[in-house]
Every structure is written in structure tokens, then in C-alpha cells.
PDB file of N, CA and C in Angstrom:
ATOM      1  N   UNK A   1       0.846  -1.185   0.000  1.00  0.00           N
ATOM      2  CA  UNK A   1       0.000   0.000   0.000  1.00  0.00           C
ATOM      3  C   UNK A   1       0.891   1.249   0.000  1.00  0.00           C
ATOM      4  N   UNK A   2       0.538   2.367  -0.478  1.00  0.00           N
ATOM      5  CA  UNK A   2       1.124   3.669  -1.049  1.00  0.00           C
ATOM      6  C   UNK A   2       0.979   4.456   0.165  1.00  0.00           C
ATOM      7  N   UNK A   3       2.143   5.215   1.283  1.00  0.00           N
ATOM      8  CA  UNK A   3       1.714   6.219   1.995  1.00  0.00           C
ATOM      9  C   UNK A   3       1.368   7.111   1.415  1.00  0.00           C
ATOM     10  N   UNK A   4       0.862   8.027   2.048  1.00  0.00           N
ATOM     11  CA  UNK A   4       0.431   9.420   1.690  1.00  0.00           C
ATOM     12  C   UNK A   4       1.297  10.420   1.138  1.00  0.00           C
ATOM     13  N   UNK A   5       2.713  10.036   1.576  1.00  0.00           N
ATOM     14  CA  UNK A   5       3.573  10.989   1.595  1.00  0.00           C
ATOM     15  C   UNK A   5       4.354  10.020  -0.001  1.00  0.00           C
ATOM     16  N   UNK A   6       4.068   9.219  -0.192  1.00  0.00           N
ATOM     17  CA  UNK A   6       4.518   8.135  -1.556  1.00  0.00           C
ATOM     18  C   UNK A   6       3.657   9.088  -2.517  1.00  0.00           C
ATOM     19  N   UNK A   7       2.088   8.747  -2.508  1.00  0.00           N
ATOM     20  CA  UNK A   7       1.100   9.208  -3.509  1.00  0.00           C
ATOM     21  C   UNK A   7       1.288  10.638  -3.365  1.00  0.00           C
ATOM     22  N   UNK A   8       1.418  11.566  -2.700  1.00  0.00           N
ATOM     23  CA  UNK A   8       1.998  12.897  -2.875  1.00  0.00           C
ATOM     24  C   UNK A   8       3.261  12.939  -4.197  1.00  0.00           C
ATOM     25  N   UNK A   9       4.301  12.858  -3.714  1.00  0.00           N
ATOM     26  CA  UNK A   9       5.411  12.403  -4.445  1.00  0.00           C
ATOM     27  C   UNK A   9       5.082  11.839  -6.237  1.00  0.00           C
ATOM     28  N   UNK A  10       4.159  10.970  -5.936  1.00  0.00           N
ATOM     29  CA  UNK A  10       3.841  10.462  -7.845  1.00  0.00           C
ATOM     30  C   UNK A  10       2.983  11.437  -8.570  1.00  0.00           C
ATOM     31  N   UNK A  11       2.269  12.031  -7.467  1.00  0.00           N
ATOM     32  CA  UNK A  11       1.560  13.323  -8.151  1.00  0.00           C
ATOM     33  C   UNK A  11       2.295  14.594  -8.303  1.00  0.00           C
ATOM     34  N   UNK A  12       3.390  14.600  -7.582  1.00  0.00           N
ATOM     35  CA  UNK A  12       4.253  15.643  -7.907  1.00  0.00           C
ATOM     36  C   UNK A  12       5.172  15.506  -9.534  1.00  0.00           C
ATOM     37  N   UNK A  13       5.806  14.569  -9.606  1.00  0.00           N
ATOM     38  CA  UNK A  13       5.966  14.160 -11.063  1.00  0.00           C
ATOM     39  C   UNK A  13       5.577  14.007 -11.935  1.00  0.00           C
ATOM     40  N   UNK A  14       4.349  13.706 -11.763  1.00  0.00           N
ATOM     41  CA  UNK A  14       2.914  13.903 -12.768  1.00  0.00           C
ATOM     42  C   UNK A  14       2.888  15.220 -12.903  1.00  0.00           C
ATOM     43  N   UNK A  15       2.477  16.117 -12.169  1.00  0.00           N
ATOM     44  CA  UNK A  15       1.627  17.180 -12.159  1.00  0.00           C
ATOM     45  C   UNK A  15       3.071  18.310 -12.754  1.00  0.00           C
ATOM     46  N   UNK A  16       4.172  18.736 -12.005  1.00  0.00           N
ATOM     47  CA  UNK A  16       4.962  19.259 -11.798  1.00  0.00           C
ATOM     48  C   UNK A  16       5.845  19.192 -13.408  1.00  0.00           C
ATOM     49  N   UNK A  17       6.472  18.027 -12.830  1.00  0.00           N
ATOM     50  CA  UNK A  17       7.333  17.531 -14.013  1.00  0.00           C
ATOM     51  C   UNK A  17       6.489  16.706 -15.388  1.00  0.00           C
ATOM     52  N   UNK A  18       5.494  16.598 -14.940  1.00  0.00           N
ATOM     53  CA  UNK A  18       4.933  16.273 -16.579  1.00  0.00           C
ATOM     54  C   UNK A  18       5.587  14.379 -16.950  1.00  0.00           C
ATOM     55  N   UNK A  19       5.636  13.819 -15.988  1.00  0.00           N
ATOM     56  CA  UNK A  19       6.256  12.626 -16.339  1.00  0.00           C
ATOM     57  C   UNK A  19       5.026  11.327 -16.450  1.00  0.00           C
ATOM     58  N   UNK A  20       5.402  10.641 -17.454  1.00  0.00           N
ATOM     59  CA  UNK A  20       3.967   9.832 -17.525  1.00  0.00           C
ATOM     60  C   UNK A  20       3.832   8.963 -16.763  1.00  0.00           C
ATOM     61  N   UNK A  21       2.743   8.437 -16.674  1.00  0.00           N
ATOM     62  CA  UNK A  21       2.548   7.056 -15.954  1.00  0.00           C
ATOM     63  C   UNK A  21       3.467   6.186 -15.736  1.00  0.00           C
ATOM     64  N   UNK A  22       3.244   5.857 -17.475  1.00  0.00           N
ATOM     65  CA  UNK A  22       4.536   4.546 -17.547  1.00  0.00           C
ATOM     66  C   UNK A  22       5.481   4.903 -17.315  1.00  0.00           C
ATOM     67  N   UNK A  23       6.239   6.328 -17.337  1.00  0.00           N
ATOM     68  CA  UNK A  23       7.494   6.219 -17.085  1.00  0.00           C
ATOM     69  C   UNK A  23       7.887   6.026 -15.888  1.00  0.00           C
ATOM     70  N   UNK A  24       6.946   6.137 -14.262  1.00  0.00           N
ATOM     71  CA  UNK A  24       7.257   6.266 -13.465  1.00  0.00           C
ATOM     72  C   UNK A  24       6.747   4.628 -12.733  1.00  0.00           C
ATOM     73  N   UNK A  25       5.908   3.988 -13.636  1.00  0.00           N
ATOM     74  CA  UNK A  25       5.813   2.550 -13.894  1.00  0.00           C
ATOM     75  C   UNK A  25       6.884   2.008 -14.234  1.00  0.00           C
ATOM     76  N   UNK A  26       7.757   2.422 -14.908  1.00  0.00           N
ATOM     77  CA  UNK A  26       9.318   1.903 -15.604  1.00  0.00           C
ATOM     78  C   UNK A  26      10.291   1.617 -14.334  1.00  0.00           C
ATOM     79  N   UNK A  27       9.996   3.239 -13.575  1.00  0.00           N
ATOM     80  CA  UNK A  27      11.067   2.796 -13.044  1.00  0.00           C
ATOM     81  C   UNK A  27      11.017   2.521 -11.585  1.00  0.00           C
ATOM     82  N   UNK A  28       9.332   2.126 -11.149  1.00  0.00           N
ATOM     83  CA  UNK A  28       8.963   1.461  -9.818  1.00  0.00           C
ATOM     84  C   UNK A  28       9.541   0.037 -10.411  1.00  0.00           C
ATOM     85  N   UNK A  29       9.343  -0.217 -11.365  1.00  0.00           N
ATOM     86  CA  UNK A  29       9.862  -2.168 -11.658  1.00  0.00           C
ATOM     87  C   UNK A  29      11.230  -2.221 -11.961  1.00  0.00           C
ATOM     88  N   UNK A  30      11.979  -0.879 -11.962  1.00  0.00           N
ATOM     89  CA  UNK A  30      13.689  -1.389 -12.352  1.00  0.00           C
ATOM     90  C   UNK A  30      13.772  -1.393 -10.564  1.00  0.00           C
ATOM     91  N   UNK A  31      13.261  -0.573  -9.887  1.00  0.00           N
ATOM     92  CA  UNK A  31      13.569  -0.428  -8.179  1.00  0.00           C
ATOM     93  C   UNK A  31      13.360  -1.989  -7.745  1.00  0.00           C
ATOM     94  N   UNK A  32      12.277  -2.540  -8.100  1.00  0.00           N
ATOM     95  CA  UNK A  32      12.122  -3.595  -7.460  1.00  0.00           C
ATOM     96  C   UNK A  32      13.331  -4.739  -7.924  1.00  0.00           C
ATOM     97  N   UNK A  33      14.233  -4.260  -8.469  1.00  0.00           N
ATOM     98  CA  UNK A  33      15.098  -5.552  -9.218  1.00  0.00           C
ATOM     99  C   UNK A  33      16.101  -5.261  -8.984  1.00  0.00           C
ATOM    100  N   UNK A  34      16.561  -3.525  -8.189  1.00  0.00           N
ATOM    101  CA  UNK A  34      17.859  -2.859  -8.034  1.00  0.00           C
ATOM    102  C   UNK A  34      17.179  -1.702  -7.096  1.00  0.00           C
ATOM    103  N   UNK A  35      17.204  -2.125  -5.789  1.00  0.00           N
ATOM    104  CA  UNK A  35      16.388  -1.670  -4.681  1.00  0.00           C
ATOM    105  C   UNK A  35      17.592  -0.124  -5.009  1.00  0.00           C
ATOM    106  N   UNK A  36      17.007   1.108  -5.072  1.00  0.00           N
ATOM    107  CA  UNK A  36      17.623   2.243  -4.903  1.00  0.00           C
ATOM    108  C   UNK A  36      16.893   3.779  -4.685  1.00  0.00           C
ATOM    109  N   UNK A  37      17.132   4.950  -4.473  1.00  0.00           N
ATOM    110  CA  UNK A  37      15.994   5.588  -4.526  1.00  0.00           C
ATOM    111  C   UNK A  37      15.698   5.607  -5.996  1.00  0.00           C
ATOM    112  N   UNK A  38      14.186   5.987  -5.440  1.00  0.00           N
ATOM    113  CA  UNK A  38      13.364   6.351  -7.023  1.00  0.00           C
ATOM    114  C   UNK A  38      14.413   7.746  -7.648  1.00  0.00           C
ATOM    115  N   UNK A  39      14.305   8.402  -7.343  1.00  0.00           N
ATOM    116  CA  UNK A  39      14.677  10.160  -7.806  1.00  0.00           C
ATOM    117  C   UNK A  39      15.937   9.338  -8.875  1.00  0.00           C
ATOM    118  N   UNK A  40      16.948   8.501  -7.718  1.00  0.00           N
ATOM    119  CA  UNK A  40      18.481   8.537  -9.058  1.00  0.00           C
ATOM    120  C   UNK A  40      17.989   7.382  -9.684  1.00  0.00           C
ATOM    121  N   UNK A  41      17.131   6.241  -9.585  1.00  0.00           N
ATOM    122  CA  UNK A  41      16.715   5.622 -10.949  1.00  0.00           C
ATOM    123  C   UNK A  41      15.694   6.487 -11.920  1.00  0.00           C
ATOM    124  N   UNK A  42      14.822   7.264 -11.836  1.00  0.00           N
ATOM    125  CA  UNK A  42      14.695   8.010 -12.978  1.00  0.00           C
ATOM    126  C   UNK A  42      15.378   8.819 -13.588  1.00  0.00           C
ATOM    127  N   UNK A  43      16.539   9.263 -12.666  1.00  0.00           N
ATOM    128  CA  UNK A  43      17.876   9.814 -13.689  1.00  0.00           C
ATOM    129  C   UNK A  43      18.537   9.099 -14.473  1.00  0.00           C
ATOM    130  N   UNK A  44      18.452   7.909 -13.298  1.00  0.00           N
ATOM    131  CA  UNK A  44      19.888   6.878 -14.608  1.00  0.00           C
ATOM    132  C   UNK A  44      19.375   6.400 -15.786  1.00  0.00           C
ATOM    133  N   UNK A  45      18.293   6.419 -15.853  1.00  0.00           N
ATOM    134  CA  UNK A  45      17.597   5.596 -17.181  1.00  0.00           C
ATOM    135  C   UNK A  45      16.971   6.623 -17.975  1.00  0.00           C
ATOM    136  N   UNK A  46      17.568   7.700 -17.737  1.00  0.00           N
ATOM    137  CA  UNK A  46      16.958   8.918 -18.831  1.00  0.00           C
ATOM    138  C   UNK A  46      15.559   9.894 -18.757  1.00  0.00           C
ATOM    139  N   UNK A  47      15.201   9.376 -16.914  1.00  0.00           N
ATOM    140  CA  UNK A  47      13.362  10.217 -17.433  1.00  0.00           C
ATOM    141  C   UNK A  47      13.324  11.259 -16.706  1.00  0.00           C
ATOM    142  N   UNK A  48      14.187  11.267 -16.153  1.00  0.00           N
ATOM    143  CA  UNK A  48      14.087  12.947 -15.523  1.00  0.00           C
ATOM    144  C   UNK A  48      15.384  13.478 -16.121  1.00  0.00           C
ATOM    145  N   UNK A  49      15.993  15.070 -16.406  1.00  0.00           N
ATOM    146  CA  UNK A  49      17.063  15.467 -16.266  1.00  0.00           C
ATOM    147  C   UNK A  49      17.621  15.942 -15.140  1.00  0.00           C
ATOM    148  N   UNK A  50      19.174  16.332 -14.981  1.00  0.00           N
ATOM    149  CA  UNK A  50      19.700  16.636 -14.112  1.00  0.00           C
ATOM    150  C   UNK A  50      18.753  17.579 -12.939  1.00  0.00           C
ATOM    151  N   UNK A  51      18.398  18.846 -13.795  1.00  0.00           N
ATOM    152  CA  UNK A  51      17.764  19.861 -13.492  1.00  0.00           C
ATOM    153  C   UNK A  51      16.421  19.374 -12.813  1.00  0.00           C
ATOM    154  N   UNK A  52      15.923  18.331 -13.419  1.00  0.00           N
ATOM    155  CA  UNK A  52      14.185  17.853 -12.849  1.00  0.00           C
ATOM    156  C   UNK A  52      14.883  17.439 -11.654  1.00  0.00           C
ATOM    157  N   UNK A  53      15.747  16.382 -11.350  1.00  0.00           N
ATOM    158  CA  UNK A  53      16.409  15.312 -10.550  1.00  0.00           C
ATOM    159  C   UNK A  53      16.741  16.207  -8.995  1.00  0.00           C
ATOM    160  N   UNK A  54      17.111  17.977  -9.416  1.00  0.00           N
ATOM    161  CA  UNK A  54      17.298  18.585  -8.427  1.00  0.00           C
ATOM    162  C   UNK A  54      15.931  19.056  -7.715  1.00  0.00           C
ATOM    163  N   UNK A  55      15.240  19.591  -8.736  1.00  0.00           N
ATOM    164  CA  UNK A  55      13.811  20.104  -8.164  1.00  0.00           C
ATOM    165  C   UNK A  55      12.872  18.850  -7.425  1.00  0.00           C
ATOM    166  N   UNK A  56      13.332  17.773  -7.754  1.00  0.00           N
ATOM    167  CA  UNK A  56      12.561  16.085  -6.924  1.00  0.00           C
ATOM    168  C   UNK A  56      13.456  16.447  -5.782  1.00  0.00           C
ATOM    169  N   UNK A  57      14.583  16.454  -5.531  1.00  0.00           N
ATOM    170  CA  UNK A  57      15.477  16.537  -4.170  1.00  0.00           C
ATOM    171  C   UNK A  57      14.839  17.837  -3.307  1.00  0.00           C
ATOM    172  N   UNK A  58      14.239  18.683  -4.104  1.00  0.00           N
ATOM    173  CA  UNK A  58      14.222  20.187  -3.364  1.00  0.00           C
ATOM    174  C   UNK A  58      13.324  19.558  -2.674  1.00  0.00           C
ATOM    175  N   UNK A  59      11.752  19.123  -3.549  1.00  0.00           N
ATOM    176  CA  UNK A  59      10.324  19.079  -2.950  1.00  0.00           C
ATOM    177  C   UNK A  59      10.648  17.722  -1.927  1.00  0.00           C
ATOM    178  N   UNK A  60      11.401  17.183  -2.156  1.00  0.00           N
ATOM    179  CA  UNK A  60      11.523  15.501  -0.758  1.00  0.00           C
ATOM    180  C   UNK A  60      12.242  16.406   0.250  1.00  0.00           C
ATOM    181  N   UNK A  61      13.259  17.590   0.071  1.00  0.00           N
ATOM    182  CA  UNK A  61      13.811  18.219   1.327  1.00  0.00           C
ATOM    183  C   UNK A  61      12.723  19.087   2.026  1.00  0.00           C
ATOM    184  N   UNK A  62      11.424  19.436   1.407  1.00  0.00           N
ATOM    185  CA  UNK A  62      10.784  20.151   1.641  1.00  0.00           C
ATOM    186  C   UNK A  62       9.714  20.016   2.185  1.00  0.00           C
ATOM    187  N   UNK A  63       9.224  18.903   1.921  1.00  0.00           N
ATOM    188  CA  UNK A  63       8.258  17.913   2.231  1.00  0.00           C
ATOM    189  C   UNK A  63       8.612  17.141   3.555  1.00  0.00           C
ATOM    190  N   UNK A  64       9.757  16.874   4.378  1.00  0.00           N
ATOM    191  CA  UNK A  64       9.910  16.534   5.137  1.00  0.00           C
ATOM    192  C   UNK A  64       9.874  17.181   6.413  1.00  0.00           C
ATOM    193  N   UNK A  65       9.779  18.623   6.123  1.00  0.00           N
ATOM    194  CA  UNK A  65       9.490  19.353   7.138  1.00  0.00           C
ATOM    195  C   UNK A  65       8.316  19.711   7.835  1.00  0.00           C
TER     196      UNK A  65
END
């Protein structure tokens, strides 16, 4: 089951960054095969850029407060 603070987070990439479904489907199933955070597996495999990759770090530093 998805915390709150998970389903926040997928709607932020959705909404924010414009990232599709599947792509963030892509890379919940590379995690499950190469346990790592989400944020640097959608970098390493091309679906976010550097620049998106920082603004995901800002809103998880931000969000924790």
C-alpha cells in the first residue's frame, strides 16, 4: 500500500514535471530488481534530467518538514 507521503510524491511528477505514468511505472519495476531511490533511478535511465532530478530533491527536502 502507497503512503500518503509516496502518492503525494507520484503526483508531484505527474503534475509538476509532466512525467507519464509509464514512465514512473518503468522505473517502480527497475527499483524492485535494483532496490535504490526512485529520484536517481529516474535519472539513470533517462526520465528525468539533471535539473528535474534537483527540483525532486528540493520538494523531498521540503516535504519533510
Amino acid at each position: 500500500m502507497l503512503t500518503a507521503t509516496h502518492s503525494k510524491f507520484i503526483r508531484f511528477l505527474q503534475e509538476e514535471l509532466s512525467l507519464s505514468t509509464s514512465s514512473i511505472a518503468l522505473a517502480l519495476r527497475y527499483r524492485e530488481q535494483n532496490p535504490g531511490p526512485l529520484p536517481m533511478i529516474l535519472w539513470q535511465y533517462g526520465l528525468v534530467t539533471i535539473e528535474q532530478l534537483d527540483r525532486i530533491y528540493n520538494w523531498l527536502d521540503s516535504s519533510e518538514r
